[in-house]
Protein backbone atom coordinates (compact mmCIF):
# COMPACT_ATOMS: atom_id res chain seq x y z
CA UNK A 1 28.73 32.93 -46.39
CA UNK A 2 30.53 30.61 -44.12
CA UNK A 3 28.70 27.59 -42.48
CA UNK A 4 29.02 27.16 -39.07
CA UNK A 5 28.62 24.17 -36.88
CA UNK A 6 26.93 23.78 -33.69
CA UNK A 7 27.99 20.64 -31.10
CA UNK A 8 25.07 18.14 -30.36
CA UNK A 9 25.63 19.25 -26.94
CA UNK A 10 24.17 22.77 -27.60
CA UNK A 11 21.27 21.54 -30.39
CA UNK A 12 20.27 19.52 -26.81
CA UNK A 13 20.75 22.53 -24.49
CA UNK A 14 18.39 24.37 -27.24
CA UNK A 15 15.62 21.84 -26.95
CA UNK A 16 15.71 21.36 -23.40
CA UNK A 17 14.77 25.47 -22.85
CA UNK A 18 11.35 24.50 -24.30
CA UNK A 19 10.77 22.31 -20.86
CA UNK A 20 11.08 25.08 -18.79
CA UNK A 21 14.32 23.90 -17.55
CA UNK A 22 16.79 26.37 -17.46
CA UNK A 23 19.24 25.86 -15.38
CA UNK A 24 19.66 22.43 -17.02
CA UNK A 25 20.08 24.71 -19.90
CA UNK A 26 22.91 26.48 -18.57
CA UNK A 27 24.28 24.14 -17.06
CA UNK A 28 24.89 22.17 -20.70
CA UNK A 29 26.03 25.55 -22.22
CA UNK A 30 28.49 27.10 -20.19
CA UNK A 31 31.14 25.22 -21.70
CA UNK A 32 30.23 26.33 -25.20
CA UNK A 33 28.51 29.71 -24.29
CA UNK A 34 31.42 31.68 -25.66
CA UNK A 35 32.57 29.57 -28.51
CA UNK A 36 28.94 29.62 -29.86
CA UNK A 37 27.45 32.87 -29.73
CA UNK A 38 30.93 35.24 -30.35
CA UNK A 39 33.40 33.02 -32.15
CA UNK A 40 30.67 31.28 -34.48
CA UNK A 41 27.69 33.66 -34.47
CA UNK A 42 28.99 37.11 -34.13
CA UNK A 43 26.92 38.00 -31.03
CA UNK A 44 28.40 41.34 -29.65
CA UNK A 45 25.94 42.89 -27.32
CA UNK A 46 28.04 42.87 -24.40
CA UNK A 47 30.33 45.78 -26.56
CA UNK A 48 27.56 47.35 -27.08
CA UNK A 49 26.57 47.41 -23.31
CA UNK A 50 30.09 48.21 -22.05
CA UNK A 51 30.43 51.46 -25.11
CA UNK A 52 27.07 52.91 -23.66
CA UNK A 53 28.22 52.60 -20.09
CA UNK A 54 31.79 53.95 -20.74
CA UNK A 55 30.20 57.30 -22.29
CA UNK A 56 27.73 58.44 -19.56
CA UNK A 57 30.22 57.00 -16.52
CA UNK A 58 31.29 58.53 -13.47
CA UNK A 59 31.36 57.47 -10.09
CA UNK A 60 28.90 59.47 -7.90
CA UNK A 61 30.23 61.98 -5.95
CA UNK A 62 33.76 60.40 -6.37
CA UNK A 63 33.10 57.25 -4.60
CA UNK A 64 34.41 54.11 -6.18
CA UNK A 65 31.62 52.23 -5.57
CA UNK A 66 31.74 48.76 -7.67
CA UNK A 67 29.50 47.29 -11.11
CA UNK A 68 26.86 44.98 -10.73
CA UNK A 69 27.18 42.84 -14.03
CA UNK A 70 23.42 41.32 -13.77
CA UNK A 71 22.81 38.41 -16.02
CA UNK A 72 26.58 38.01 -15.93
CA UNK A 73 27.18 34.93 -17.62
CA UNK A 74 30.48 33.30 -18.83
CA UNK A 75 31.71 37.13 -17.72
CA UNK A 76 31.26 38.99 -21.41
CA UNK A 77 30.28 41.82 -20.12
CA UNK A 78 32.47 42.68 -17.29
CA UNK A 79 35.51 41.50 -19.75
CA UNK A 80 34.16 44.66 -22.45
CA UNK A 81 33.65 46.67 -19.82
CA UNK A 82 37.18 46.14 -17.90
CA UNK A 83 38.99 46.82 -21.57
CA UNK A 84 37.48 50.23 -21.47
CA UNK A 85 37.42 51.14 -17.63
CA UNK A 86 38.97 49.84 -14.28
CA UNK A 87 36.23 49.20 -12.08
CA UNK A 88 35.63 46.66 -9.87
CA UNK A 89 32.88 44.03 -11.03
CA UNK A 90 30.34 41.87 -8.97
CA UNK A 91 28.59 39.56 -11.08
CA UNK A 92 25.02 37.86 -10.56
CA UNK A 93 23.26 35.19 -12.37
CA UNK A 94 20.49 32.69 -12.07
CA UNK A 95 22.89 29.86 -13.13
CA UNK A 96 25.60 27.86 -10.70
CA UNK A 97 27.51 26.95 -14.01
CA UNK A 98 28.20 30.11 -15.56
CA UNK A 99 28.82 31.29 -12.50
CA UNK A 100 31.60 28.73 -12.43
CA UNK A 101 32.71 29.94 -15.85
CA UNK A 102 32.83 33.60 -14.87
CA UNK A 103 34.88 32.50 -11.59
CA UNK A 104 37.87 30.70 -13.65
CA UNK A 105 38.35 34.48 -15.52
CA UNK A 106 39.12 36.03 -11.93
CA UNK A 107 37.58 39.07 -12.99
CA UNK A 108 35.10 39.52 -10.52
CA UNK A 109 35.03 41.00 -7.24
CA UNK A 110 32.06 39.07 -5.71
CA UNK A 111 30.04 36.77 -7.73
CA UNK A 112 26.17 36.01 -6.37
CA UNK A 113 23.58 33.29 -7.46
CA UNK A 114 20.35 35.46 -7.08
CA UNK A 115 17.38 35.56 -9.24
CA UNK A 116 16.98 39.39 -10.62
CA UNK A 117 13.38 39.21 -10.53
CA UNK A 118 13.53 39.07 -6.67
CA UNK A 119 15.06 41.62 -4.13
CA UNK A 120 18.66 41.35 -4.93
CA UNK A 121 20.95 39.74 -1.83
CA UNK A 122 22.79 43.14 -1.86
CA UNK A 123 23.12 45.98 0.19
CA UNK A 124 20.65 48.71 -0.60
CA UNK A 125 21.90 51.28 -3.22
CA UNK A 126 25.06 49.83 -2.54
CA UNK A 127 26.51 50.36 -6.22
CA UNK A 128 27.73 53.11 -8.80
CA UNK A 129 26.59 51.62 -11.61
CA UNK A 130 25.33 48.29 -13.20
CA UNK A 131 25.60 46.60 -16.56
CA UNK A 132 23.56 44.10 -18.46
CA UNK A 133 23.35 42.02 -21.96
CA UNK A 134 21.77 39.09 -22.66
CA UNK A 135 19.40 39.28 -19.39
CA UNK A 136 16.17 40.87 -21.24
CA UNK A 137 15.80 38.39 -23.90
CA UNK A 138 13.82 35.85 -24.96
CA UNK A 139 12.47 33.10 -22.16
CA UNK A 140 14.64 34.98 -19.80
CA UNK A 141 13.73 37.97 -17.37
CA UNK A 142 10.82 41.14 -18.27
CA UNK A 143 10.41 44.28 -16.62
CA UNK A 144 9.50 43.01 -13.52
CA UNK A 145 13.51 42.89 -12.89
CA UNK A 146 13.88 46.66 -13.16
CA UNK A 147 12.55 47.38 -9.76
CA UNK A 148 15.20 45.23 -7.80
CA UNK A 149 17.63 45.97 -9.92
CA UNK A 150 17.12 49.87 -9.59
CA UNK A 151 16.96 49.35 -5.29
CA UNK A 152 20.51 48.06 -5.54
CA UNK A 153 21.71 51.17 -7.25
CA UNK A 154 22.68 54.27 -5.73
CA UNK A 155 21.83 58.04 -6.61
CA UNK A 156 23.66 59.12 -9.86
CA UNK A 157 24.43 56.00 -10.88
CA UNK A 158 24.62 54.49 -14.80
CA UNK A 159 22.56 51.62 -15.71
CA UNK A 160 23.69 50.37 -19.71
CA UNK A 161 21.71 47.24 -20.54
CA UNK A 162 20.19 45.57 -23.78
CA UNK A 163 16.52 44.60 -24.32
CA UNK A 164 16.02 41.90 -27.11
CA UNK A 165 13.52 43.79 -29.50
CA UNK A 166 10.86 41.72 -30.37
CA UNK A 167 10.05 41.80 -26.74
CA UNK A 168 10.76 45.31 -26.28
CA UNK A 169 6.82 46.22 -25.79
CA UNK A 170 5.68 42.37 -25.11
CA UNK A 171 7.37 41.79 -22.00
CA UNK A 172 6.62 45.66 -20.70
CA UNK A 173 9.90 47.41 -20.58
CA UNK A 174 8.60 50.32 -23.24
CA UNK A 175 5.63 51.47 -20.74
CA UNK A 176 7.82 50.85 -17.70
CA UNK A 177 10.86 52.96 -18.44
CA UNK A 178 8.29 55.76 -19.43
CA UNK A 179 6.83 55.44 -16.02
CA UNK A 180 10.16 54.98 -14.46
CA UNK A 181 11.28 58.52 -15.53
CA UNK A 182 8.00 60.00 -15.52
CA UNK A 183 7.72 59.31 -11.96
CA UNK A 184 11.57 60.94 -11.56
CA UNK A 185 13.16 58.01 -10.80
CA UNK A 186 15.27 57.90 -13.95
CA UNK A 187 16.68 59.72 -16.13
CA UNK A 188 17.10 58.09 -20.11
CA UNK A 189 20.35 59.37 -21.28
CA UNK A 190 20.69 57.66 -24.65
CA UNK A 191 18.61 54.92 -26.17
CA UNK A 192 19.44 53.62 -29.64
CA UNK A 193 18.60 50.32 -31.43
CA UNK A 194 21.89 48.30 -33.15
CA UNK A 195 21.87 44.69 -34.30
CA UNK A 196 23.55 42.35 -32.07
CA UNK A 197 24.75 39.51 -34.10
CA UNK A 198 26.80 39.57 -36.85
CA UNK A 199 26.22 36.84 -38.82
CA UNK A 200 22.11 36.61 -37.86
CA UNK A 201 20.25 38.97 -39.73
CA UNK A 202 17.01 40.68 -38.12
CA UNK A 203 18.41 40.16 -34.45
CA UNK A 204 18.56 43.29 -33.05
CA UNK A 205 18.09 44.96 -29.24
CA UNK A 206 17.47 48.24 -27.47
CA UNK A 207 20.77 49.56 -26.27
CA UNK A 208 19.92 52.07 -23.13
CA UNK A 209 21.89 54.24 -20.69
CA UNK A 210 20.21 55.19 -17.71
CA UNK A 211 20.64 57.29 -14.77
CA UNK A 212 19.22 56.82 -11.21
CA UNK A 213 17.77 59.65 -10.32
């Protein structure tokens, strides 16, 4: 097996996320987000996002209403996603500097700093679908995300998005989806688990498609 080596810049980033400082964290990684986690570890969740939003997708009633990429990142996402299907893409994130990062790719329609946890600074079931990997991970956002996330979408739209398994039941997104389309308000239309890094082994998320109901 190969050994790969990670820049002192991102062994510091690492330690940092331990203070509680995360966009200091971000800010350190953007410029070796990509580098690290696809060319040297293998990480392809964002394919596996963009494949289970590609099968279920179709704009509601014919509108081409845009993508919200949330948790967008460096742009990963909306880059698998456009190599499969021409949409247009807004992109929001917690962090300034990968904001930055996914700017330079001028892939993006709009791109917002917003915290997902919070009422999203968009119109009200403004969009035909949304897309998310990396987001519901470790340190990062719960379940408490899916309700703003869910106002922003419109009737007969396609959520995709990954949840990092090991906190899968921990962080509440199990009981909540179960609620979420018990109460109607979604329907699950596939939900499969796949590992997400190829050269990690026992990494592995929840890959869902959803539909607002």
């Amino acid at each position: 097996m190969s050994t790969y080596s990670i820049s002192a810049e991102f062994e510091t980033a690492l330690k940092g996320a331990w203070t509680g400082t995360l966009k200091s964290v971000y800010w350190m990684t953007a410029r070796v987000y990509n580098r690290v986690l696809v060319s040297a570890l293998g990480y392809h969740a964002h394919e596996l996002a963009a494949d289970a939003f590609v099968r279920h997708w179709q704009r509601p009633g014919g509108a081409a209403g845009a993508v919200l990429d949330l948790g967008c990142g460096t742009g990963l996402t909306a880059e698998a996603l456009l190599e499969r299907v021409d949409v247009q893409i807004d992109g929001i994130d917690f962090s300034e500097a990968m904001l930055d990062r996914a700017e330079e790719k001028g892939i993006y329609r709009r791109l917002i700093e917003a915290d997902v946890t919070r009422p999203l600074p968009v119109e009200p079931r403004s969009y035909s679908g949304a897309v998310s990997s990396g987001l519901f991970t470790h340190g990062h956002v719960g379940a408490d995300a899916l309700e703003p996330i869910l106002a922003a979408l419109a009737p007969g739209a396609i959520f995709a998005f990954t949840v990092y398994s090991t906190i899968w039941t921990r962080a509440g997104f199990d009981a909540e989806l179960a609620k979420l389309e018990r109460d109607g308000r979604i329907e699950v239309l596939d939900h499969q688990e796949s590992g997400h890094f190829q050269r990690l082994r026992g990494q592995r998320v929840h890959v869902l498609t959803v539909r607002i109901v």
